[in-house]
Protein backbone atom coordinates (compact mmCIF):
# COMPACT_ATOMS: atom_id res chain seq x y z
CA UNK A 1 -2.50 -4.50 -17.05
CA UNK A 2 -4.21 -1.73 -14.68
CA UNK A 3 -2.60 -0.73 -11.62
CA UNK A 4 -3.23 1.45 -9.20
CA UNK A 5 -0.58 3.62 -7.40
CA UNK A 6 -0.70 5.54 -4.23
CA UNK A 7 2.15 7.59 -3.43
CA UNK A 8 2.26 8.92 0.04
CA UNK A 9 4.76 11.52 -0.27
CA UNK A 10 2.22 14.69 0.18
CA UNK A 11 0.60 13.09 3.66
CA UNK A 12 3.54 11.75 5.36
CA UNK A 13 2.85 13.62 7.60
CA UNK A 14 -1.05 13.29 8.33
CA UNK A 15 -1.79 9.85 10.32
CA UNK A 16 -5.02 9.68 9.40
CA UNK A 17 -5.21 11.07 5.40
CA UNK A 18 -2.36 8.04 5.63
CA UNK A 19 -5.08 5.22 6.77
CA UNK A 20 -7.79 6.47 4.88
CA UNK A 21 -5.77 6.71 1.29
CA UNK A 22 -4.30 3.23 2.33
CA UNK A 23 -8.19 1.96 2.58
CA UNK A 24 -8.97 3.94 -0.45
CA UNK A 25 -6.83 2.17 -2.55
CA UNK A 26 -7.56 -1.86 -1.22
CA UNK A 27 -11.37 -0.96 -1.29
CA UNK A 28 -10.98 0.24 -5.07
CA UNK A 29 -8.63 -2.55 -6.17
CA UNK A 30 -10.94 -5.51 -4.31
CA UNK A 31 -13.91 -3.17 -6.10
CA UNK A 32 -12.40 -3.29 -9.83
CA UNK A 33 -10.09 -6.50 -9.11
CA UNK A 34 -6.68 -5.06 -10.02
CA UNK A 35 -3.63 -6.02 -8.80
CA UNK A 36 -1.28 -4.69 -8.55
CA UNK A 37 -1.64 -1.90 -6.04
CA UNK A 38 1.53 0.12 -5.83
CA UNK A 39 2.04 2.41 -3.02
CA UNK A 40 5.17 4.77 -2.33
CA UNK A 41 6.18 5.52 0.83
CA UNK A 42 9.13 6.93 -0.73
CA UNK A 43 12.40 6.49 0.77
CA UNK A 44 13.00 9.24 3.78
CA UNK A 45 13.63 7.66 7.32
CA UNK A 46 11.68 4.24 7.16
CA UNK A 47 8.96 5.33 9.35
CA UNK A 48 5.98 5.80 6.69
CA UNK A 49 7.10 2.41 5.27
CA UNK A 50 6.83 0.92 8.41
CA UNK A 51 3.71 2.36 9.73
CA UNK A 52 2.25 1.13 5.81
CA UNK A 53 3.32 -2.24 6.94
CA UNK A 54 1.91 -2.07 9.75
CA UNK A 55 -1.22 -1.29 8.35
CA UNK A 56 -1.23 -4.08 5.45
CA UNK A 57 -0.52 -6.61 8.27
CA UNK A 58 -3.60 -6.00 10.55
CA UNK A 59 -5.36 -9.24 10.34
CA UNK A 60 -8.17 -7.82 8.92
CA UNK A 61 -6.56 -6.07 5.94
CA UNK A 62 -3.59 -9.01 5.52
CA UNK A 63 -7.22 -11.40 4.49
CA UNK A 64 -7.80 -8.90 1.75
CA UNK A 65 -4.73 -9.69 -0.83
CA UNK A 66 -2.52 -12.56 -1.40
CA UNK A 67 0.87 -11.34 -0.81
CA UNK A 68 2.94 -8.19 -0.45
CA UNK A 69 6.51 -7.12 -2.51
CA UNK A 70 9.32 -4.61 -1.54
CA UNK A 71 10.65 -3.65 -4.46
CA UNK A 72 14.41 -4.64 -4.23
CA UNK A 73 15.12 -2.57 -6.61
CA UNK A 74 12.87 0.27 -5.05
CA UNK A 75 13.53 0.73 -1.06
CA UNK A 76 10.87 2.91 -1.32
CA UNK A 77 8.11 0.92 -3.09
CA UNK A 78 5.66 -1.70 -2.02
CA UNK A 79 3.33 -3.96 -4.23
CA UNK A 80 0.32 -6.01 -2.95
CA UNK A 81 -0.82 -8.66 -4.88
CA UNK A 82 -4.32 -9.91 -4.57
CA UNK A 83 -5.61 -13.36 -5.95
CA UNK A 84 -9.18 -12.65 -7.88
């Protein structure tokens, strides 16, 4: 099964590399219909997890995929599913 992984941990720092990656990634698994998309936040202080939540939940992106997974396993892990 393909999958495609973004992991954020070199532009934690950089609002807006954040956004566009995070757009990279849903335009090019909508593009080549895979799901999963994994993307890393990694672990740190919460704050880049949150502001990736943040971002998949904007009505206009939440549209795009079918459902979203927190690794349990994996605090700093999230996978969103999309329904081709």
């Amino acid at each position: 099964m393909a999958k495609i992984t973004l992991d954020l941990h070199d532009i934690y720092n950089k609002g807006n590399a954040i956004d566009a990656e995070l757009n990279r990634v849903m335009e090019q698994a909508l593009a080549k219909k895979i799901t999963p998309v994994e993307i890393i936040p990694g672990k740190g202080s919460g704050q880049l997890k949150k502001r990736v939540l943040r971002y998949l939940n904007q009505p206009e992106i939440k549209k795009l995929y079918h459902r979203l997974e927190k690794d349990d396993k994996n605090f700093g892990r999230i996978f969103v599913h999309f329904r081709f």
